[in-house]
C-alpha atoms as a PDB file:
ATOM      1  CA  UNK A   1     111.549 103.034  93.556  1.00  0.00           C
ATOM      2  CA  UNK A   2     108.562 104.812  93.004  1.00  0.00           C
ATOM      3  CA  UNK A   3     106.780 107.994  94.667  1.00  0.00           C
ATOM      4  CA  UNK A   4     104.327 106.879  97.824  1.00  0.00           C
ATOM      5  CA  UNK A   5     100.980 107.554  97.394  1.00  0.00           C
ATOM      6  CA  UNK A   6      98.240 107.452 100.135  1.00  0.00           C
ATOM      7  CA  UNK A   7      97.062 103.865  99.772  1.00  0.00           C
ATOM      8  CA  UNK A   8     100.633 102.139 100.869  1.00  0.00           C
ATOM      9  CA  UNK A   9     100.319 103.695 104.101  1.00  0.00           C
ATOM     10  CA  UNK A  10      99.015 100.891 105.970  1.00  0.00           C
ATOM     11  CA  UNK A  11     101.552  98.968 104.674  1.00  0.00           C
ATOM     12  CA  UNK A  12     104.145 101.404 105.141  1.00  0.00           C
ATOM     13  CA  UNK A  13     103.097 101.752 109.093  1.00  0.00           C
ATOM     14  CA  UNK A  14     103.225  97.567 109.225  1.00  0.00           C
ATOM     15  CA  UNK A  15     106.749  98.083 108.436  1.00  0.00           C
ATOM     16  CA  UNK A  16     107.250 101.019 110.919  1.00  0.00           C
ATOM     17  CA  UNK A  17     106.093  99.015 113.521  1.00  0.00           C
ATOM     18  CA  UNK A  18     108.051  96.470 113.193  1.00  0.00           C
ATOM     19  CA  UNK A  19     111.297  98.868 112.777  1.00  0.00           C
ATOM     20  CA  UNK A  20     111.165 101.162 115.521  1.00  0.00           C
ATOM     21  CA  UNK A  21     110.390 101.556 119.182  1.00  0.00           C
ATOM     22  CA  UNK A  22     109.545 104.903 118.492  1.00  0.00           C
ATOM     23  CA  UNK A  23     107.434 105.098 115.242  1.00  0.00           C
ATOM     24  CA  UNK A  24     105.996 107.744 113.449  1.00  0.00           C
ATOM     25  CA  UNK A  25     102.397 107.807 113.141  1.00  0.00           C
ATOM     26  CA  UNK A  26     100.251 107.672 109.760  1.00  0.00           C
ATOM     27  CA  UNK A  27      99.013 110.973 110.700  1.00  0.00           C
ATOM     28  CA  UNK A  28     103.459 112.251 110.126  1.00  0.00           C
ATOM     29  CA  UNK A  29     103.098 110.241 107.201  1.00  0.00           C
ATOM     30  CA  UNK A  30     100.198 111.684 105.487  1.00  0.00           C
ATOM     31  CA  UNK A  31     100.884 115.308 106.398  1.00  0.00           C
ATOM     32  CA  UNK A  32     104.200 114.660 104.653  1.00  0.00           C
ATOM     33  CA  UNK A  33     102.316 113.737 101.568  1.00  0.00           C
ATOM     34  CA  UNK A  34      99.921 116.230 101.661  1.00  0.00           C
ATOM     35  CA  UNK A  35     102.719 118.882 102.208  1.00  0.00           C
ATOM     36  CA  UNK A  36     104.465 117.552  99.214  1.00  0.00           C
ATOM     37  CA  UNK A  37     107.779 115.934 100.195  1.00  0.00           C
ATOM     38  CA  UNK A  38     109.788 114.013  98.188  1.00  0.00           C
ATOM     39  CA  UNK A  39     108.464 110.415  99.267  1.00  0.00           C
ATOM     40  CA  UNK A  40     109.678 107.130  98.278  1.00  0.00           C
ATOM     41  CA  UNK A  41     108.731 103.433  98.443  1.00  0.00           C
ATOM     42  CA  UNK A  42     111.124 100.603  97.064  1.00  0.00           C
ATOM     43  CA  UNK A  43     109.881  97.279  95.801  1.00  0.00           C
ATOM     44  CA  UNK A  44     110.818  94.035  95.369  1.00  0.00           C
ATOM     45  CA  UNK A  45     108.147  91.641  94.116  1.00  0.00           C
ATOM     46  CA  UNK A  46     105.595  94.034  93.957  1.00  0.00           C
ATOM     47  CA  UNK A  47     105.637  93.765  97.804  1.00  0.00           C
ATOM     48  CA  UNK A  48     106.898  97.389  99.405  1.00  0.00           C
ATOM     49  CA  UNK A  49     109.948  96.847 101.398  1.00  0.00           C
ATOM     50  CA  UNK A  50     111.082 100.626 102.365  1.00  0.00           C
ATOM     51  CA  UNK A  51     110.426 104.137 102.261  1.00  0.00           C
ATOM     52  CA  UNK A  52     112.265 107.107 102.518  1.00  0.00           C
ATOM     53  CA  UNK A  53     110.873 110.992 103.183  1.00  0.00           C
ATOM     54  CA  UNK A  54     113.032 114.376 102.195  1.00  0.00           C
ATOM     55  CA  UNK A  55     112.170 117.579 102.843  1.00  0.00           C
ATOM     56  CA  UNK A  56     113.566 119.960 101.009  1.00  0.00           C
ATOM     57  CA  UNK A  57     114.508 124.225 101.416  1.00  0.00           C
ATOM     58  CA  UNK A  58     116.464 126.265  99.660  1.00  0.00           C
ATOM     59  CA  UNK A  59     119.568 123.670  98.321  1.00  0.00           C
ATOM     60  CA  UNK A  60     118.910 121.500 101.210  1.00  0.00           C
ATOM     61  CA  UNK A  61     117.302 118.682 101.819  1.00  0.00           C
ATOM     62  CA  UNK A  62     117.131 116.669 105.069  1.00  0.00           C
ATOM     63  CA  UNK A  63     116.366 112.723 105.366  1.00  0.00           C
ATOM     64  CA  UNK A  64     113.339 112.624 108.114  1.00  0.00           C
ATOM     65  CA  UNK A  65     112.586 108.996 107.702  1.00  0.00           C
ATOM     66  CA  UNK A  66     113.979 105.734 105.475  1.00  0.00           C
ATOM     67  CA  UNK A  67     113.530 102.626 106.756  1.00  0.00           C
ATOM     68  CA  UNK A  68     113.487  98.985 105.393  1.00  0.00           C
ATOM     69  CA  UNK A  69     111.271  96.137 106.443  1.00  0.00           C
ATOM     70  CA  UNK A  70     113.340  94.210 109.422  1.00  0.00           C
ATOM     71  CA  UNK A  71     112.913  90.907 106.956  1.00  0.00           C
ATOM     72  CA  UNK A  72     114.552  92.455 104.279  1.00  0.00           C
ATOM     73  CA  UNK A  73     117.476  94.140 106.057  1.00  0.00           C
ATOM     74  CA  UNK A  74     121.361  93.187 105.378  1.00  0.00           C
ATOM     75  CA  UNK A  75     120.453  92.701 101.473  1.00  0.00           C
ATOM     76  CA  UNK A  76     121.766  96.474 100.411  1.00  0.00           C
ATOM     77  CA  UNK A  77     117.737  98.041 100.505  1.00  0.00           C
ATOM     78  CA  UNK A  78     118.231 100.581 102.709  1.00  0.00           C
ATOM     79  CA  UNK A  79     121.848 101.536 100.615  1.00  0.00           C
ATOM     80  CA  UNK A  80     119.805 101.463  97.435  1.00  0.00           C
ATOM     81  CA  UNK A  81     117.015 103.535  99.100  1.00  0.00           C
ATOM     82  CA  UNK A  82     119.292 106.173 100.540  1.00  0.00           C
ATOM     83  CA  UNK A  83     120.567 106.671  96.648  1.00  0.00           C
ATOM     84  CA  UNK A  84     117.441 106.748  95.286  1.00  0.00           C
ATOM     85  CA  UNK A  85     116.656 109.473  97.893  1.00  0.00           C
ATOM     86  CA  UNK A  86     119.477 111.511  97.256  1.00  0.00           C
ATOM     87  CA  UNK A  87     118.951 110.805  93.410  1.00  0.00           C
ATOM     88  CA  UNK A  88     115.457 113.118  93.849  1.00  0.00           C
ATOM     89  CA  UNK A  89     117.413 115.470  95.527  1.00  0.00           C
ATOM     90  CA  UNK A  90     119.855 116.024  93.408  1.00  0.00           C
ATOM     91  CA  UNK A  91     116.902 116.119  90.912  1.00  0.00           C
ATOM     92  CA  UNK A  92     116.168 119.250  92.489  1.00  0.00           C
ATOM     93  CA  UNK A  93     119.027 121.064  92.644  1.00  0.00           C
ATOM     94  CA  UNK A  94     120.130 120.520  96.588  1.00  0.00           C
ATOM     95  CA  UNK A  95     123.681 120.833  97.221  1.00  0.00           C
ATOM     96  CA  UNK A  96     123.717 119.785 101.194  1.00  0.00           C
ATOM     97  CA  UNK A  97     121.949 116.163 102.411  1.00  0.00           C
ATOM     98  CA  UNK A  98     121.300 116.002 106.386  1.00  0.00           C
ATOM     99  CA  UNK A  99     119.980 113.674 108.611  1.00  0.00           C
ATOM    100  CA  UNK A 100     120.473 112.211 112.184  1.00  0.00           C
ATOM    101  CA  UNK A 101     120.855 108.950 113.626  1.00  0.00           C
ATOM    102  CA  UNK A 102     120.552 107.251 116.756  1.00  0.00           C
ATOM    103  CA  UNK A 103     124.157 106.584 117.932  1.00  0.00           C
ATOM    104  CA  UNK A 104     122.606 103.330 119.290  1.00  0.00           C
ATOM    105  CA  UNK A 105     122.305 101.919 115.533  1.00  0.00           C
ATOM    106  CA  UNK A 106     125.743 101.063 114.037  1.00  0.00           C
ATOM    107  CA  UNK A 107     124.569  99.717 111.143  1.00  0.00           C
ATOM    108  CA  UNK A 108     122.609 102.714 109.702  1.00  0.00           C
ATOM    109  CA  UNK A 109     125.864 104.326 111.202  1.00  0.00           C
ATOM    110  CA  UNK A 110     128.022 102.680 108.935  1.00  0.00           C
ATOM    111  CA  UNK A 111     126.009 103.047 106.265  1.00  0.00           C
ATOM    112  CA  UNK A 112     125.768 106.667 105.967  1.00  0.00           C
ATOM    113  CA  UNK A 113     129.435 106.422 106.915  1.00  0.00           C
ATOM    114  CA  UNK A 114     130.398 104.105 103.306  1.00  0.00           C
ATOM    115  CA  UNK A 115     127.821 106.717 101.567  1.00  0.00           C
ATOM    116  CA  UNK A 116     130.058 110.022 102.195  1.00  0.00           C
ATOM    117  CA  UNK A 117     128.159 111.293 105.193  1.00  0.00           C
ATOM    118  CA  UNK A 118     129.919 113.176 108.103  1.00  0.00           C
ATOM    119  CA  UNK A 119     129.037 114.044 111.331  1.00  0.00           C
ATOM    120  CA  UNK A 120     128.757 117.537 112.023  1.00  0.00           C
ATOM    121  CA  UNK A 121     126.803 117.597 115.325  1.00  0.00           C
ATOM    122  CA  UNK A 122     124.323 116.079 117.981  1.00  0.00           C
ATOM    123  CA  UNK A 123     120.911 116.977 119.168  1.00  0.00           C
ATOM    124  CA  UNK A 124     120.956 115.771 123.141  1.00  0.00           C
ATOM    125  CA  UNK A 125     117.939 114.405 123.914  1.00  0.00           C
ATOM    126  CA  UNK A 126     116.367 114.914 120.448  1.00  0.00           C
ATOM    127  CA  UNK A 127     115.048 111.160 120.341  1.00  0.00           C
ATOM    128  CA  UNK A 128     112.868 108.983 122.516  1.00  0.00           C
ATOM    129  CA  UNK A 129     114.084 106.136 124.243  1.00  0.00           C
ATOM    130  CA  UNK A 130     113.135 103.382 126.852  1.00  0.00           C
ATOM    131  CA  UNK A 131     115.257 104.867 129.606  1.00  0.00           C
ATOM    132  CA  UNK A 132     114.324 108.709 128.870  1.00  0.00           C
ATOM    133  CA  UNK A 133     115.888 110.413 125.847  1.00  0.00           C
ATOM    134  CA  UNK A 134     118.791 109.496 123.414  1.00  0.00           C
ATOM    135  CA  UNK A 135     121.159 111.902 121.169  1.00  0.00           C
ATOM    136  CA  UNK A 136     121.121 111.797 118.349  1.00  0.00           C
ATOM    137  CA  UNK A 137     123.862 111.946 115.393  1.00  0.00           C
ATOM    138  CA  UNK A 138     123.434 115.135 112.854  1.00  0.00           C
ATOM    139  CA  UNK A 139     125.315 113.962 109.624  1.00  0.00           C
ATOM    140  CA  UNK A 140     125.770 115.931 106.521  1.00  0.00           C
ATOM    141  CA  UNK A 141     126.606 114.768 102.553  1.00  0.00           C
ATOM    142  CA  UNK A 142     127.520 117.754  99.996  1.00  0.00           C
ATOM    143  CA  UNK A 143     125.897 116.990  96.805  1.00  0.00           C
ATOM    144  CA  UNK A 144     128.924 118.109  93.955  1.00  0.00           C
ATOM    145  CA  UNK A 145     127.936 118.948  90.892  1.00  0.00           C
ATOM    146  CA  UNK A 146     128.021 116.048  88.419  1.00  0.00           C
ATOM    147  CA  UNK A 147     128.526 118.425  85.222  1.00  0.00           C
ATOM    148  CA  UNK A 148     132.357 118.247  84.302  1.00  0.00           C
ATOM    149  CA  UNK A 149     134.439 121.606  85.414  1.00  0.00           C
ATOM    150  CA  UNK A 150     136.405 123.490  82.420  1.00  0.00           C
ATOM    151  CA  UNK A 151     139.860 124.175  82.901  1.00  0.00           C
ATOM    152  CA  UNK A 152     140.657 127.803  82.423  1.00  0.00           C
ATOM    153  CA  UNK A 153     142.374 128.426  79.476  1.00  0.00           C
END
């Protein structure tokens, strides 16, 4: 993984194309970049095959977009992705992960499921769909310390 910079985003929106119904625009992408989130691209190759975006308050971050190339899904990416992401944010001292989900994907489901996400809530109508609106799924990951405890003595 390495921090995106301005000149993968026409790849990056080849690969959001061909991911989601719904995509974000390179106009999201490079106001997240110029507002300094945490963003992500992971190679293979030298050929980008996902992306993640954080933002980040406080101790909290929240995932707003990671996404893997629909060729190179089912290989583990988008696991190794999601723990590089929550690598940075541990980097910087967040202590709560959130994110939401279409309840229409399983498999990202799952996922953030196996990685020690909950859910906590949904947003009705909070994504775009072919037949109107769909919820969406908030989940939530606390971020534990990774420095050992001391036993009182």
């Amino acid at each position: 993984m390495r921090p995106m910079r301005e000149d993968d985003l026409d790849e990056i929106m080849r690969i959001e194309l061909r991911a989601y119904p719904f995509p974000w625009t390179i106009g999201i992408f490079r106001d997240c970049l110029r507002a300094g989130y945490p963003a992500w691209v992971l190679q293979a190759d030298a050929r980008l095959i996902g992306y993640g975006v954080l933002s980040v308050a406080a101790d909290e971050a929240h995932v707003l977009n990671v996404c893997v190339d629909p060729a190179d899904q089912g290989q583990g990416h988008g696991r190794r992705l999601l723990r590089g992401l929550e690598r940075v944010a541990r980097g910087l001292r967040v202590q709560r992960v959130f994110l939401e989900v279409r309840p229409s994907n399983p498999t990202a489901i799952a996922l953030y499921h196996d990685e020690g996400f909950n859910e906590i809530g949904r947003r009705p109508r909070y994504y775009p769909a072919h037949e109107g609106r769909e919820d969406a799924i908030v989940m939530a990951k606390e971020l534990l310390s990774d420095a050992p405890t001391r036993m009182p003595s």
